[in-house]
C-alpha atoms as a PDB file:
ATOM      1  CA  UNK A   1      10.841  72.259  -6.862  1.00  0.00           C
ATOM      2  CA  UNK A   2       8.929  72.618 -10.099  1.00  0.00           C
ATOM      3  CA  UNK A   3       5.834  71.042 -11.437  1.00  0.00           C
ATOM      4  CA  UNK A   4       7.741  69.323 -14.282  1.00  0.00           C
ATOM      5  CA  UNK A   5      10.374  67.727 -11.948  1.00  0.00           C
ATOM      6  CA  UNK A   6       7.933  66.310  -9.787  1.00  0.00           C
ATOM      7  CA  UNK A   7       5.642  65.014 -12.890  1.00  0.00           C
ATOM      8  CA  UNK A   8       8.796  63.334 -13.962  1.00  0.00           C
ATOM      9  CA  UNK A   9      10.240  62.090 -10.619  1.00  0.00           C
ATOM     10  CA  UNK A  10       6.798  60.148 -10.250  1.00  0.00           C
ATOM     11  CA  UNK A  11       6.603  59.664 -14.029  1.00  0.00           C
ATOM     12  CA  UNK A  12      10.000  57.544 -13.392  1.00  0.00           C
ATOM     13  CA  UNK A  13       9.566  55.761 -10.148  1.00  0.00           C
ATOM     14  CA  UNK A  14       8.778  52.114 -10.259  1.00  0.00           C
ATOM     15  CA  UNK A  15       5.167  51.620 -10.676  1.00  0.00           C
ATOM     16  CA  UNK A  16       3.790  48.646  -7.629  1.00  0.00           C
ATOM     17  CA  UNK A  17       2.366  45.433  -9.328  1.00  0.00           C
ATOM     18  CA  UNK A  18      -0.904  44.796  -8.830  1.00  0.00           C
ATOM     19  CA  UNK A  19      -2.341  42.701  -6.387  1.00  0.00           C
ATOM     20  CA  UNK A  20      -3.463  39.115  -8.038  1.00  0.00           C
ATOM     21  CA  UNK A  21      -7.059  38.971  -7.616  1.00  0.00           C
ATOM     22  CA  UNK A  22      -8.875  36.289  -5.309  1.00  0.00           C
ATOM     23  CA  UNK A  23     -12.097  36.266  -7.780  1.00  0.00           C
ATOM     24  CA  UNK A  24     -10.281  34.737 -11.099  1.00  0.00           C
ATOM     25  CA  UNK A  25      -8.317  32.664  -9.306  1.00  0.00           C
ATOM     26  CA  UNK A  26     -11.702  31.136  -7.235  1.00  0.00           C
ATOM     27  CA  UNK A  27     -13.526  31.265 -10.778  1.00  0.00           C
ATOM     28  CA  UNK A  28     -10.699  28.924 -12.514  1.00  0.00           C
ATOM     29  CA  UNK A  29     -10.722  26.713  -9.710  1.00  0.00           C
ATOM     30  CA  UNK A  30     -14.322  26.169  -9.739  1.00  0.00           C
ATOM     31  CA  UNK A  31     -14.456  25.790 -13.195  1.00  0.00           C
ATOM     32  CA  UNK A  32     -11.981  23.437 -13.326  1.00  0.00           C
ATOM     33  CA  UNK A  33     -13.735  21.025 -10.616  1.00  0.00           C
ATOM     34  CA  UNK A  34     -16.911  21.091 -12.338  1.00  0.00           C
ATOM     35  CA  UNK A  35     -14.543  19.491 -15.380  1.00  0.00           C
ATOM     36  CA  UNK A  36     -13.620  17.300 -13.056  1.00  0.00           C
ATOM     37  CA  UNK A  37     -17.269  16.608 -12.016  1.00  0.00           C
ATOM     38  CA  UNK A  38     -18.838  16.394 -15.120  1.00  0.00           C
ATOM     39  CA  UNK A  39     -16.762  16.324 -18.251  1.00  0.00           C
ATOM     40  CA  UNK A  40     -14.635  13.013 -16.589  1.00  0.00           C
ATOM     41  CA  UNK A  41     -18.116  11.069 -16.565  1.00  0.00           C
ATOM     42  CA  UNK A  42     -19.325  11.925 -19.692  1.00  0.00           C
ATOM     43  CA  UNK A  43     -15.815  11.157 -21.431  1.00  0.00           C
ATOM     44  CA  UNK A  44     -15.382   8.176 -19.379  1.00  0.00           C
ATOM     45  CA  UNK A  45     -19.235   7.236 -21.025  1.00  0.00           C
ATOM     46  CA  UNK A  46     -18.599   7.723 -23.992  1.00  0.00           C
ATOM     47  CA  UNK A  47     -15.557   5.856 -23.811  1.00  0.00           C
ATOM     48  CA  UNK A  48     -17.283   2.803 -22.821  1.00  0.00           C
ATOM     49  CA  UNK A  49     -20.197   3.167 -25.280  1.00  0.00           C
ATOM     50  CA  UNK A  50     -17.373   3.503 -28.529  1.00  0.00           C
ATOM     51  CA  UNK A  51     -14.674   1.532 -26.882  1.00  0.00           C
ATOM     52  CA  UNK A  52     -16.256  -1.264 -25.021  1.00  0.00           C
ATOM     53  CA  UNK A  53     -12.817  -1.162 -22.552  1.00  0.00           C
ATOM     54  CA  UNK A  54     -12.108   0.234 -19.600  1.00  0.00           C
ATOM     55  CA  UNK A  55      -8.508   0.808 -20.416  1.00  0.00           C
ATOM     56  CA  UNK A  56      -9.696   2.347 -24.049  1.00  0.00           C
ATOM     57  CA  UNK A  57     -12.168   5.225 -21.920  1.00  0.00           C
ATOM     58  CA  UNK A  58      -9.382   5.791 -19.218  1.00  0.00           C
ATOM     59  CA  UNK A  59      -7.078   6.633 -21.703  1.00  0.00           C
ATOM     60  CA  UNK A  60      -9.319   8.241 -23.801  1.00  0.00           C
ATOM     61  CA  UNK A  61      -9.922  10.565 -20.964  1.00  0.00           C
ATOM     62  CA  UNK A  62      -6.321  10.639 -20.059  1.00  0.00           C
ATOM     63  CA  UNK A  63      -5.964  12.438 -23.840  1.00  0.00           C
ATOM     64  CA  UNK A  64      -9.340  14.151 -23.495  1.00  0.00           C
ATOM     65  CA  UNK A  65      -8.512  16.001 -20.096  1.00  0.00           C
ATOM     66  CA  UNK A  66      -5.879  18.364 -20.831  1.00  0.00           C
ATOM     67  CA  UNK A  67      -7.393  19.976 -24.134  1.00  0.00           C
ATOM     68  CA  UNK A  68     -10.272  20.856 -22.200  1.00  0.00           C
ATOM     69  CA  UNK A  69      -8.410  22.230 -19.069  1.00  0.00           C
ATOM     70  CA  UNK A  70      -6.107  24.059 -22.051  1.00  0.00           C
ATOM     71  CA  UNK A  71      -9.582  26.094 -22.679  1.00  0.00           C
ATOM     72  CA  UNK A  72     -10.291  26.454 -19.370  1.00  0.00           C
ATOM     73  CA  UNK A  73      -7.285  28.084 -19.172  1.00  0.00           C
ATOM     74  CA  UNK A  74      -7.649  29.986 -22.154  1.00  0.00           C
ATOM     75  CA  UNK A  75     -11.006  31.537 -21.223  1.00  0.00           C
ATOM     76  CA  UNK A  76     -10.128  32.096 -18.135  1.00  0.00           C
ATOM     77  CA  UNK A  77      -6.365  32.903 -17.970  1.00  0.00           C
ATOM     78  CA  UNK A  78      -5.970  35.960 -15.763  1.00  0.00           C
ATOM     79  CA  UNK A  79      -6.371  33.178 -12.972  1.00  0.00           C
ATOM     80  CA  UNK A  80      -2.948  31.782 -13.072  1.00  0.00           C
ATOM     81  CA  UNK A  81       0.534  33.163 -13.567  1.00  0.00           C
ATOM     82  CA  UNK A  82       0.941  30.231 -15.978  1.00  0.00           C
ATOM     83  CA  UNK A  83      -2.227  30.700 -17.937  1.00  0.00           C
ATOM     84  CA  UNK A  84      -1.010  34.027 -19.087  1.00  0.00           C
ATOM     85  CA  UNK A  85       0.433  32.467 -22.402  1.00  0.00           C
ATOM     86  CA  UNK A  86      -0.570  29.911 -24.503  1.00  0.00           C
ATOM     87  CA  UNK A  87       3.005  27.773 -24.302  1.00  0.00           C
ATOM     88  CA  UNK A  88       2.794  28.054 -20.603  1.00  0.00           C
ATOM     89  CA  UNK A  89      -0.878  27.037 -20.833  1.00  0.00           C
ATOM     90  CA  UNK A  90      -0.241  23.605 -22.094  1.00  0.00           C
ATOM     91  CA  UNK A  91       2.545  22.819 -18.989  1.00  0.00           C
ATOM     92  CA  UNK A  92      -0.779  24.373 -16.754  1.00  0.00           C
ATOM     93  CA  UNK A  93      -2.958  21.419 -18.170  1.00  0.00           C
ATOM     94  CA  UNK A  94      -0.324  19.030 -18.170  1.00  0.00           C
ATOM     95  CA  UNK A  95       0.144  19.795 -14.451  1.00  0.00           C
ATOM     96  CA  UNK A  96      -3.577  20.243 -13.414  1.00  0.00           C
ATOM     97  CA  UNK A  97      -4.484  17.068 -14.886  1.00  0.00           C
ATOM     98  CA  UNK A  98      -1.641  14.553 -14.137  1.00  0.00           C
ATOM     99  CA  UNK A  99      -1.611  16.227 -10.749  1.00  0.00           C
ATOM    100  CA  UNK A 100      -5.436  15.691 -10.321  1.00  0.00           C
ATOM    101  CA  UNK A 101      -5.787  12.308 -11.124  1.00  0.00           C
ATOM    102  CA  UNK A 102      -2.536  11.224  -8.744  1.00  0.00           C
ATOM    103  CA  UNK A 103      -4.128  12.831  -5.785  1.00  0.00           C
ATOM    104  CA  UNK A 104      -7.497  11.210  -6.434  1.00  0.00           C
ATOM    105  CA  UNK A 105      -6.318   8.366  -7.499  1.00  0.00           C
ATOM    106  CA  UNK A 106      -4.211   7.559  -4.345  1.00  0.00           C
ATOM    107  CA  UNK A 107      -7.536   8.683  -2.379  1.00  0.00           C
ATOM    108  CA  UNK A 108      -9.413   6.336  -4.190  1.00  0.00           C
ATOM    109  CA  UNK A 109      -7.121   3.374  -3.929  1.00  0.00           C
ATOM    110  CA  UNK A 110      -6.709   4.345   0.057  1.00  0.00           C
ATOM    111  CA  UNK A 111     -10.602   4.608   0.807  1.00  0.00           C
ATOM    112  CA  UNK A 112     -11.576   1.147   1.729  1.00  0.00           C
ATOM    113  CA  UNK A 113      -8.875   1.336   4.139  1.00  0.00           C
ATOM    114  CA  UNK A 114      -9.676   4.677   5.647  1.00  0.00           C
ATOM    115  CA  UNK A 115     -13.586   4.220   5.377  1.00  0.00           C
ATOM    116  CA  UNK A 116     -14.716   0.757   4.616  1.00  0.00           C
ATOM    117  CA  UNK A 117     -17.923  -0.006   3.553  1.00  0.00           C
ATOM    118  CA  UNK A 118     -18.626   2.917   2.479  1.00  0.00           C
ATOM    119  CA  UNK A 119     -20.319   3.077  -1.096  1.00  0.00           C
ATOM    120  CA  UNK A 120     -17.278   4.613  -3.294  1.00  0.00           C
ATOM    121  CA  UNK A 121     -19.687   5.804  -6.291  1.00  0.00           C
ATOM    122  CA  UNK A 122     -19.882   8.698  -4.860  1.00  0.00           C
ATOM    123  CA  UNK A 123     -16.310   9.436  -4.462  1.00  0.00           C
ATOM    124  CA  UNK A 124     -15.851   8.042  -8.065  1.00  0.00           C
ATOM    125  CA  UNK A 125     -16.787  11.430  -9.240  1.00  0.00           C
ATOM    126  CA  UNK A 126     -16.203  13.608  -6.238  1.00  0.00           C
ATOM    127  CA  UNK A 127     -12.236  12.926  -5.419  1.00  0.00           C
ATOM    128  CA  UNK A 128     -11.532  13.422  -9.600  1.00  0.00           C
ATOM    129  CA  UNK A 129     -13.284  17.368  -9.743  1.00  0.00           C
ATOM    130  CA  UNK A 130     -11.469  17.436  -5.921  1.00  0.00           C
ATOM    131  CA  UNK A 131      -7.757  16.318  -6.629  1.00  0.00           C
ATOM    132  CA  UNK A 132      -8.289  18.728 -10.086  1.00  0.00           C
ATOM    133  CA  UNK A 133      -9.463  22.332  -8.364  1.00  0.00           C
ATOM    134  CA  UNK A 134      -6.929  21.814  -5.592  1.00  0.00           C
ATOM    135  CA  UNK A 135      -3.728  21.019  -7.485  1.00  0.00           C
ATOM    136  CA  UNK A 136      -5.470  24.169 -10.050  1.00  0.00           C
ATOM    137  CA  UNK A 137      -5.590  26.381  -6.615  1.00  0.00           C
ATOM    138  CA  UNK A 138      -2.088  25.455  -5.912  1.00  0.00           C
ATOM    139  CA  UNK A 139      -1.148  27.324  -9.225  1.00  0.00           C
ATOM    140  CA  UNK A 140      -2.926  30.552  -9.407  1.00  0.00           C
ATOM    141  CA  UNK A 141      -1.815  33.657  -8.314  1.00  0.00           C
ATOM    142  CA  UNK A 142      -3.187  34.630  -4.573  1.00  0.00           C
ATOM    143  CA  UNK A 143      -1.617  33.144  -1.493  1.00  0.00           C
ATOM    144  CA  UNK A 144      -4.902  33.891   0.201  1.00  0.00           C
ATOM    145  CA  UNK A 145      -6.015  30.609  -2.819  1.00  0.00           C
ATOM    146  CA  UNK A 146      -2.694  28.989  -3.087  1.00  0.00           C
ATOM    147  CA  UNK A 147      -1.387  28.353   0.751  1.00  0.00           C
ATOM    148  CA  UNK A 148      -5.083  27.103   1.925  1.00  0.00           C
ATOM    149  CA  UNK A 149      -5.126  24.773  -1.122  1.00  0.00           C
ATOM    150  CA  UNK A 150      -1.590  23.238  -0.600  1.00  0.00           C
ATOM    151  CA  UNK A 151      -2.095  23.130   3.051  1.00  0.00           C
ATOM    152  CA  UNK A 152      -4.942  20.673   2.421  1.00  0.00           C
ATOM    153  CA  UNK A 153      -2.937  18.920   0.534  1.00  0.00           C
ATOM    154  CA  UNK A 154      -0.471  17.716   2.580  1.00  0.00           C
ATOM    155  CA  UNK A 155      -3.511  17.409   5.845  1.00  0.00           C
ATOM    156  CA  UNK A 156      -5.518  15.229   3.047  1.00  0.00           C
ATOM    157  CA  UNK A 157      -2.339  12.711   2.350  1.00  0.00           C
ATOM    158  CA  UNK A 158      -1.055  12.852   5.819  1.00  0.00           C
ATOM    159  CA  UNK A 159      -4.598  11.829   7.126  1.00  0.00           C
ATOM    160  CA  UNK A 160      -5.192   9.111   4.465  1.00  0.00           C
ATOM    161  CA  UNK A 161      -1.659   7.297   5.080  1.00  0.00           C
ATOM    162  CA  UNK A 162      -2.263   7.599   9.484  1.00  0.00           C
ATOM    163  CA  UNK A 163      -5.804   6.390   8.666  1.00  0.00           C
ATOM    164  CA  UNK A 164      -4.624   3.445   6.268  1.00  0.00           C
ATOM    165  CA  UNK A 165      -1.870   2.449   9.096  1.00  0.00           C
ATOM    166  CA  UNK A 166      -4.022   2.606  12.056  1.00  0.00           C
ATOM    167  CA  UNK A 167      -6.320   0.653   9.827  1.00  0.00           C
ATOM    168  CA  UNK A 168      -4.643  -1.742   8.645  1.00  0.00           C
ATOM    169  CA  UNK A 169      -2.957  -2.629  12.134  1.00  0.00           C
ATOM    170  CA  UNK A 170      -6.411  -2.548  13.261  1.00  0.00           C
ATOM    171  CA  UNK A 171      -7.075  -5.440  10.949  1.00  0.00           C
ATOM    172  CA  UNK A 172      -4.175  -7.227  11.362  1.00  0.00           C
ATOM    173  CA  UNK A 173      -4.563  -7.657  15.037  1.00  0.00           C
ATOM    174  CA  UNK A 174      -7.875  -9.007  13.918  1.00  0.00           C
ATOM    175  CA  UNK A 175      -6.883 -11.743  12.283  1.00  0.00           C
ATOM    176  CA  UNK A 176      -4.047 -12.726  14.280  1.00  0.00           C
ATOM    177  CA  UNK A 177      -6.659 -13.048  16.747  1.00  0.00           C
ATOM    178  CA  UNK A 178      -9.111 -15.267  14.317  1.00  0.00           C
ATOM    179  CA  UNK A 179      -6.545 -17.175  13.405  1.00  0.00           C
ATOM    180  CA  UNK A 180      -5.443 -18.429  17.056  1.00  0.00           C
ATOM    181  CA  UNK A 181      -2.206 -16.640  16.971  1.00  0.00           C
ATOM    182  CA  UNK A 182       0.291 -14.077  17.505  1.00  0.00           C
ATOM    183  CA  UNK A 183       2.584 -11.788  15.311  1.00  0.00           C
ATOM    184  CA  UNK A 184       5.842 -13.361  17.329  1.00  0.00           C
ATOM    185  CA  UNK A 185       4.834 -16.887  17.238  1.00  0.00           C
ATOM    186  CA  UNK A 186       4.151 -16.787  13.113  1.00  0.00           C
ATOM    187  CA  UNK A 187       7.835 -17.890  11.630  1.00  0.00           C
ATOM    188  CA  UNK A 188       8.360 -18.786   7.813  1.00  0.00           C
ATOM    189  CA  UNK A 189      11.324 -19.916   5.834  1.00  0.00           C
ATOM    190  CA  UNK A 190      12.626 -20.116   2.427  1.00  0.00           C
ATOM    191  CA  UNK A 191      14.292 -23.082   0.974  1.00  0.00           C
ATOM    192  CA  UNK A 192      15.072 -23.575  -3.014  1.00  0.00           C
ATOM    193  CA  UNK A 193      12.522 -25.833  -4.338  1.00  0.00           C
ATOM    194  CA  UNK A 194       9.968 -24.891  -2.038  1.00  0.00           C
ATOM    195  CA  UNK A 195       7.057 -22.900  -2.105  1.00  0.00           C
ATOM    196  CA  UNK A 196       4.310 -21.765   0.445  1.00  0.00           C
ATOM    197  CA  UNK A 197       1.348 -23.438   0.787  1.00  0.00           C
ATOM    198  CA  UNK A 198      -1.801 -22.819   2.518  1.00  0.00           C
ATOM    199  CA  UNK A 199      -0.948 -22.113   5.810  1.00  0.00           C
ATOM    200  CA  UNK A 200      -2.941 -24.803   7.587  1.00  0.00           C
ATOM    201  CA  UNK A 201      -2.567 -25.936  11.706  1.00  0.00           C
ATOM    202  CA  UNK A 202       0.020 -28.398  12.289  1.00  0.00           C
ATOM    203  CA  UNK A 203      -1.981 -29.982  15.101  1.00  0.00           C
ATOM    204  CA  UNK A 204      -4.948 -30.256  17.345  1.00  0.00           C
ATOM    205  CA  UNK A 205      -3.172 -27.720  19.869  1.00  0.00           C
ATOM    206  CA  UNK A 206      -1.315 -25.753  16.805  1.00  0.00           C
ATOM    207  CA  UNK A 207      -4.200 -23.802  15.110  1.00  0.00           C
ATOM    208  CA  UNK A 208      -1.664 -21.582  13.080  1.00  0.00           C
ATOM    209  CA  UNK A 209       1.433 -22.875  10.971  1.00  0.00           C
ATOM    210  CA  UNK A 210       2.831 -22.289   7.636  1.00  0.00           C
ATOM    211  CA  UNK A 211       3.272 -24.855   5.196  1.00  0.00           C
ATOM    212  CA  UNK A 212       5.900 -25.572   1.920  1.00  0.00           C
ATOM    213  CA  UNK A 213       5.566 -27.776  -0.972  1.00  0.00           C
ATOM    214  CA  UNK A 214       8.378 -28.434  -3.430  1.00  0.00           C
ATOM    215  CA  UNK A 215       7.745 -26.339  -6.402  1.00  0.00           C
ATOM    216  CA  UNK A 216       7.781 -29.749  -8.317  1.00  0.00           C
ATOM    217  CA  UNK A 217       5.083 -31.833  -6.810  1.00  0.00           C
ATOM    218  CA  UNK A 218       7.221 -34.281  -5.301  1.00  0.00           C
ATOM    219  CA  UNK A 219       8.461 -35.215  -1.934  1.00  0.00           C
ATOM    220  CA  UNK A 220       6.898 -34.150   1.193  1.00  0.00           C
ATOM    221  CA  UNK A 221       5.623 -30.812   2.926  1.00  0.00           C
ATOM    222  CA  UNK A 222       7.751 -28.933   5.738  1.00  0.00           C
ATOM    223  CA  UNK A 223       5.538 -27.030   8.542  1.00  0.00           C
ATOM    224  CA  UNK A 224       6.515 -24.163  10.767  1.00  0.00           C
ATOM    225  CA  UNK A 225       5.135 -22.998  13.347  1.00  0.00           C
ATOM    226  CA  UNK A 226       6.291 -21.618  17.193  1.00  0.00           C
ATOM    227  CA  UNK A 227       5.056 -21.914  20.850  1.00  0.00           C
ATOM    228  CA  UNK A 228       6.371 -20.682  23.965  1.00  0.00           C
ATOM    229  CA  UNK A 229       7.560 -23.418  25.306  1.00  0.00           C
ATOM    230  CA  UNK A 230      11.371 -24.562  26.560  1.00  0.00           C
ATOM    231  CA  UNK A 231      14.310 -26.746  24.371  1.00  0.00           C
ATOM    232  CA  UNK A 232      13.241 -30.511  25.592  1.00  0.00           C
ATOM    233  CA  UNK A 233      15.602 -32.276  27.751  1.00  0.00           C
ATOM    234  CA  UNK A 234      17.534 -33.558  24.474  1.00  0.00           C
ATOM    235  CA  UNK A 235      21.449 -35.427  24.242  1.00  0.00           C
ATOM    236  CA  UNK A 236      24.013 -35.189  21.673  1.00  0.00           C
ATOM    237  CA  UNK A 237      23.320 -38.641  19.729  1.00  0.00           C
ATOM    238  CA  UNK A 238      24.898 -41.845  21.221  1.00  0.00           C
ATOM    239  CA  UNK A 239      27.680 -43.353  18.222  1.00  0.00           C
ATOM    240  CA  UNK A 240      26.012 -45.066  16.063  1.00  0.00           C
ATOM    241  CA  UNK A 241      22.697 -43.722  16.901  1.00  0.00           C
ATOM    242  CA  UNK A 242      19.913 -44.614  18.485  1.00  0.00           C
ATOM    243  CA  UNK A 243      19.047 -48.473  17.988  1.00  0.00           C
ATOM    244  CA  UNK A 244      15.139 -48.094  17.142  1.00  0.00           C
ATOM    245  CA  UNK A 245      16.014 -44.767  15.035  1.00  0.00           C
ATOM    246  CA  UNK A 246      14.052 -42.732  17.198  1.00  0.00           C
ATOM    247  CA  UNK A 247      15.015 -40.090  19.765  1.00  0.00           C
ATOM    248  CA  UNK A 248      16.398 -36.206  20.159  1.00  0.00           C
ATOM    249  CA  UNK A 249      19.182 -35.315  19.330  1.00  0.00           C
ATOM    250  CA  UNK A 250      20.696 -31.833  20.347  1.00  0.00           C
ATOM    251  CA  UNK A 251      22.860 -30.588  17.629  1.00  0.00           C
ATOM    252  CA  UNK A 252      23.942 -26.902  19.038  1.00  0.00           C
ATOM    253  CA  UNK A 253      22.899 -25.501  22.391  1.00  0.00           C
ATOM    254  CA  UNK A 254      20.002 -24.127  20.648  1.00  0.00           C
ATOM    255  CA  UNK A 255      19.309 -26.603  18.195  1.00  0.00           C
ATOM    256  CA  UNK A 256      17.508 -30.146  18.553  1.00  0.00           C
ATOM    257  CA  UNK A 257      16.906 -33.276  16.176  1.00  0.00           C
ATOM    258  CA  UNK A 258      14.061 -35.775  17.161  1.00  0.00           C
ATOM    259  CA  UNK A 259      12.585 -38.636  14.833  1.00  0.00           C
ATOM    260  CA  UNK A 260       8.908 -38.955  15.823  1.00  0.00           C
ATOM    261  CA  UNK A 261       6.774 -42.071  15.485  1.00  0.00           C
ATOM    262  CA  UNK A 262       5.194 -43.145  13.059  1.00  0.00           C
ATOM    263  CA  UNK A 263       7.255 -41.483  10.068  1.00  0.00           C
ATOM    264  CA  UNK A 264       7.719 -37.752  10.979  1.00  0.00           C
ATOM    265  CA  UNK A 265      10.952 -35.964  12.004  1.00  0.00           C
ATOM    266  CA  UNK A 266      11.794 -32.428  13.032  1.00  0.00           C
ATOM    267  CA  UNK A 267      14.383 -29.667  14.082  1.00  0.00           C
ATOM    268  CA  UNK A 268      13.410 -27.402  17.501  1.00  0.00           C
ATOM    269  CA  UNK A 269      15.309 -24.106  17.545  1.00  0.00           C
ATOM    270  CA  UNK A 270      15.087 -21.328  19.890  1.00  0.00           C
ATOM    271  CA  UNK A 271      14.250 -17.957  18.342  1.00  0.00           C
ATOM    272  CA  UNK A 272      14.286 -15.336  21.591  1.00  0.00           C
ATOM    273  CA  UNK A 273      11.332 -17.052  23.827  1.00  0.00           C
ATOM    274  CA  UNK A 274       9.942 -18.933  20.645  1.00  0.00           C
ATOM    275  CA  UNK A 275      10.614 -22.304  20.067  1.00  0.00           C
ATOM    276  CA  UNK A 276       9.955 -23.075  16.504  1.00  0.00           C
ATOM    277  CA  UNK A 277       8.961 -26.732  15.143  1.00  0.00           C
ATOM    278  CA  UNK A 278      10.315 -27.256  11.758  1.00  0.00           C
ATOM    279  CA  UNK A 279       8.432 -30.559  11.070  1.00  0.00           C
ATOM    280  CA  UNK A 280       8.767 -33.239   7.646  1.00  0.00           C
ATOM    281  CA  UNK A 281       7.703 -36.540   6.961  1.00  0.00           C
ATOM    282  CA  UNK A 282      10.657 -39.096   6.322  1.00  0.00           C
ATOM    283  CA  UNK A 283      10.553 -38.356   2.648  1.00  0.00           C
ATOM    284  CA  UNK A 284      11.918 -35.142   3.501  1.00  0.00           C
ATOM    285  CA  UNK A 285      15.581 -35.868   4.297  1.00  0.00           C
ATOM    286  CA  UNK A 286      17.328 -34.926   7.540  1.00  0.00           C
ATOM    287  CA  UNK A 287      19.799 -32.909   5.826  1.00  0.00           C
ATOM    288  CA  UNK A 288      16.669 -30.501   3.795  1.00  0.00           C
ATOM    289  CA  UNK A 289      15.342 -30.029   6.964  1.00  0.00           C
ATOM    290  CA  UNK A 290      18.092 -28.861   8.738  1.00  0.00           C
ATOM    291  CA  UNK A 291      18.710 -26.141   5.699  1.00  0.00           C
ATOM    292  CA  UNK A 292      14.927 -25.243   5.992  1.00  0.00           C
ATOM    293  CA  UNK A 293      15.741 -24.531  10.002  1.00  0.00           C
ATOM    294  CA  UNK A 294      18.876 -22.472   9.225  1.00  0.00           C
ATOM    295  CA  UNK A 295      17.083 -19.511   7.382  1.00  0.00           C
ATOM    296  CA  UNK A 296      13.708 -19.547   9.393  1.00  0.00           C
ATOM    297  CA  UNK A 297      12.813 -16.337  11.201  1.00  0.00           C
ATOM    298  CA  UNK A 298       9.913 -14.295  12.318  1.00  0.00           C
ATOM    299  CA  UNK A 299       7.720 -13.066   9.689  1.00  0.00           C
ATOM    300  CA  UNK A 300       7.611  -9.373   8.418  1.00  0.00           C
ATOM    301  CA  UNK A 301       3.998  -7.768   8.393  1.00  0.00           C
ATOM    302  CA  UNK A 302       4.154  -7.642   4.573  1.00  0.00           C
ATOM    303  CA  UNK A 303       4.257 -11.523   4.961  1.00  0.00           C
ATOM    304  CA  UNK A 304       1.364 -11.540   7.962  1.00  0.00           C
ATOM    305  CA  UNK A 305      -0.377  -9.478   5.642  1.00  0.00           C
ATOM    306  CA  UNK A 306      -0.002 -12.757   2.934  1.00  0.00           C
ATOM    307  CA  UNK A 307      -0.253 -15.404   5.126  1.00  0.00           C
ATOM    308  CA  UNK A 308      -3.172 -14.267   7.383  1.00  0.00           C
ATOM    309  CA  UNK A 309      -6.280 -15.517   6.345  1.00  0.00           C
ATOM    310  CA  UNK A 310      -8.969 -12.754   5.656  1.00  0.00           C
ATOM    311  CA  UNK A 311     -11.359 -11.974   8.063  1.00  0.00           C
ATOM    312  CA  UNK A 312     -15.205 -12.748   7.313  1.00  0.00           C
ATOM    313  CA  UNK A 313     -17.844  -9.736   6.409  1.00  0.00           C
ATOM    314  CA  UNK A 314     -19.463 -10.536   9.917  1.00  0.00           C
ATOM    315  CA  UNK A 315     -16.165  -9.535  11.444  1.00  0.00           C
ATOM    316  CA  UNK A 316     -15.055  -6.805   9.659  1.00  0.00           C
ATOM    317  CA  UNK A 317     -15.081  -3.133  11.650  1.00  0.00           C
END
């Protein structure tokens, strides 16, 4: 085989692509966090000093960001595939900074949860440059850069949601316990016109119950609360009632009426173990009450969450 063949047999082949390098893609992303670290406080600043607002220097930095991660990119644009030209520059900043300042931003909101107490001044500038170089590292080139970055990605929000359940169930439990309570003996109920109130105890022996107002201001409060304890030994109601109008009534086999003395009246109904006190003053009618006992039912932790009252600084892990 001659010298000419083989110059154009290799002259023809496909040529390999070079490898991306690690050092511009390490250089943009550590460029790009020190934006993050410096050029988001002194915009944010600035901001404040020309547009006394917090809303005017967020989005004043919001518009600010992504021209100057567009000359990031620009100067240093062998980092990323999508620096390469100047039309796919402008998605880059786009992405970089909307993607930045979700992840931090969701970090941020999280962080009392996760660590509380902790002084979050710091973090105020360290998650923004953080959330920017990784979601920047997630875009350039090298695998070696880009599978690392997203990796910590998803370890990062996986570990802050776990940490903000277990934390907030943590807390919960806490103030179950300061209130006196537990999660299956709190029981609410909606009824139109009516509106919680502070949840208050019922009684001496009831330390947790919730409370509803009508909407209006008028007529009397209905309280809810549950205990463990069995249906009384109630009767259906003799005809034409009882002759000093006070008694109990049982309505349903899980159901009970009973007028107390002085001027309250109530409903008992059995929820699973629970029996749950729907209680009223005589201003309340029979007939609201017994529509306020229909739709009762355990409380969600969204509404435990509400209803709880917060734990003091003294308690507080």
């Amino acid at each position: 085989m001659s010298g000419d063949v083989r110059n154009g047999e290799l002259a023809g082949a496909k040529q390999p692509r070079p490898a991306p390098q690690v050092g511009p893609a390490l250089g943009q992303v550590v460029v790009v966090g020190l934006v993050g670290l410096v050029a988001l406080p002194i915009v944010g600043w600035f901001g404040l000093v020309v547009l006394p607002s917090y809303n005017g220097a967020l989005l004043l930095g919001v518009a600010v960001l992504p021209a100057v991660l567009f000359g990031v990119g620009t100067a240093m644009r062998q980092g990323s595939a999508l620096t390469d030209r100047a039309g796919h520059r402008v998605g880059w900043a786009l992405l970089v900074a909307t993607g930045g300042a979700a992840l931090s931003g969701y970090c941020l909101a999280q962080l009392p949860d996760v660590l509380p107490g902790l002084d979050g001044s710091i973090f105020l500038f360290l998650l923004p440059a953080s959330g920017l170089a990784l979601v920047s590292a997630v875009l350039t080139r090298p695998r070696v850069v880009r599978l690392p970055a997203l990796a910590l990605i998803v370890l990062v929000l996986g570990g802050t949601t776990m940490a903000t359940v277990d934390r907030r169930a943590d807390e919960l439990a806490q103030r179950l316990d300061h209130a006196g309570t537990e999660a299956d003996l709190v029981f609410v109920t909606s009824l139109p016109g009516y509106g919680e109130a502070e949840p208050r105890a019922a009684t001496a022996s009831i330390t947790f119950a919730v409370t509803y107002s009508p909407v209006d201001g008028s007529g009397g409060r209905i309280v809810v609360w549950a205990d463990r304890a069995g249906m009384p030994d109630c009767r259906p109601e003799p005809p034409g009632g009882y002759a000093n109008g006070y008694g109990c009534v049982r309505e349903a086999p899980e159901r009970a009426y009973q007028a107390i003395r002085p001027d309250l009246h109530e409903y008992l109904v059995i929820r699973g173990d629970r029996l749950v006190h729907v209680r009223a003053t005589r201003d309340v009618d029979r007939a609201t009450l017994r529509a306020a006992v229909q739709n009762v039912r355990p409380a969600t932790p969204d509404e435990l969450e509400h209803l709880l009252p917060r734990l003091p600084l003294r308690l507080r892990r």
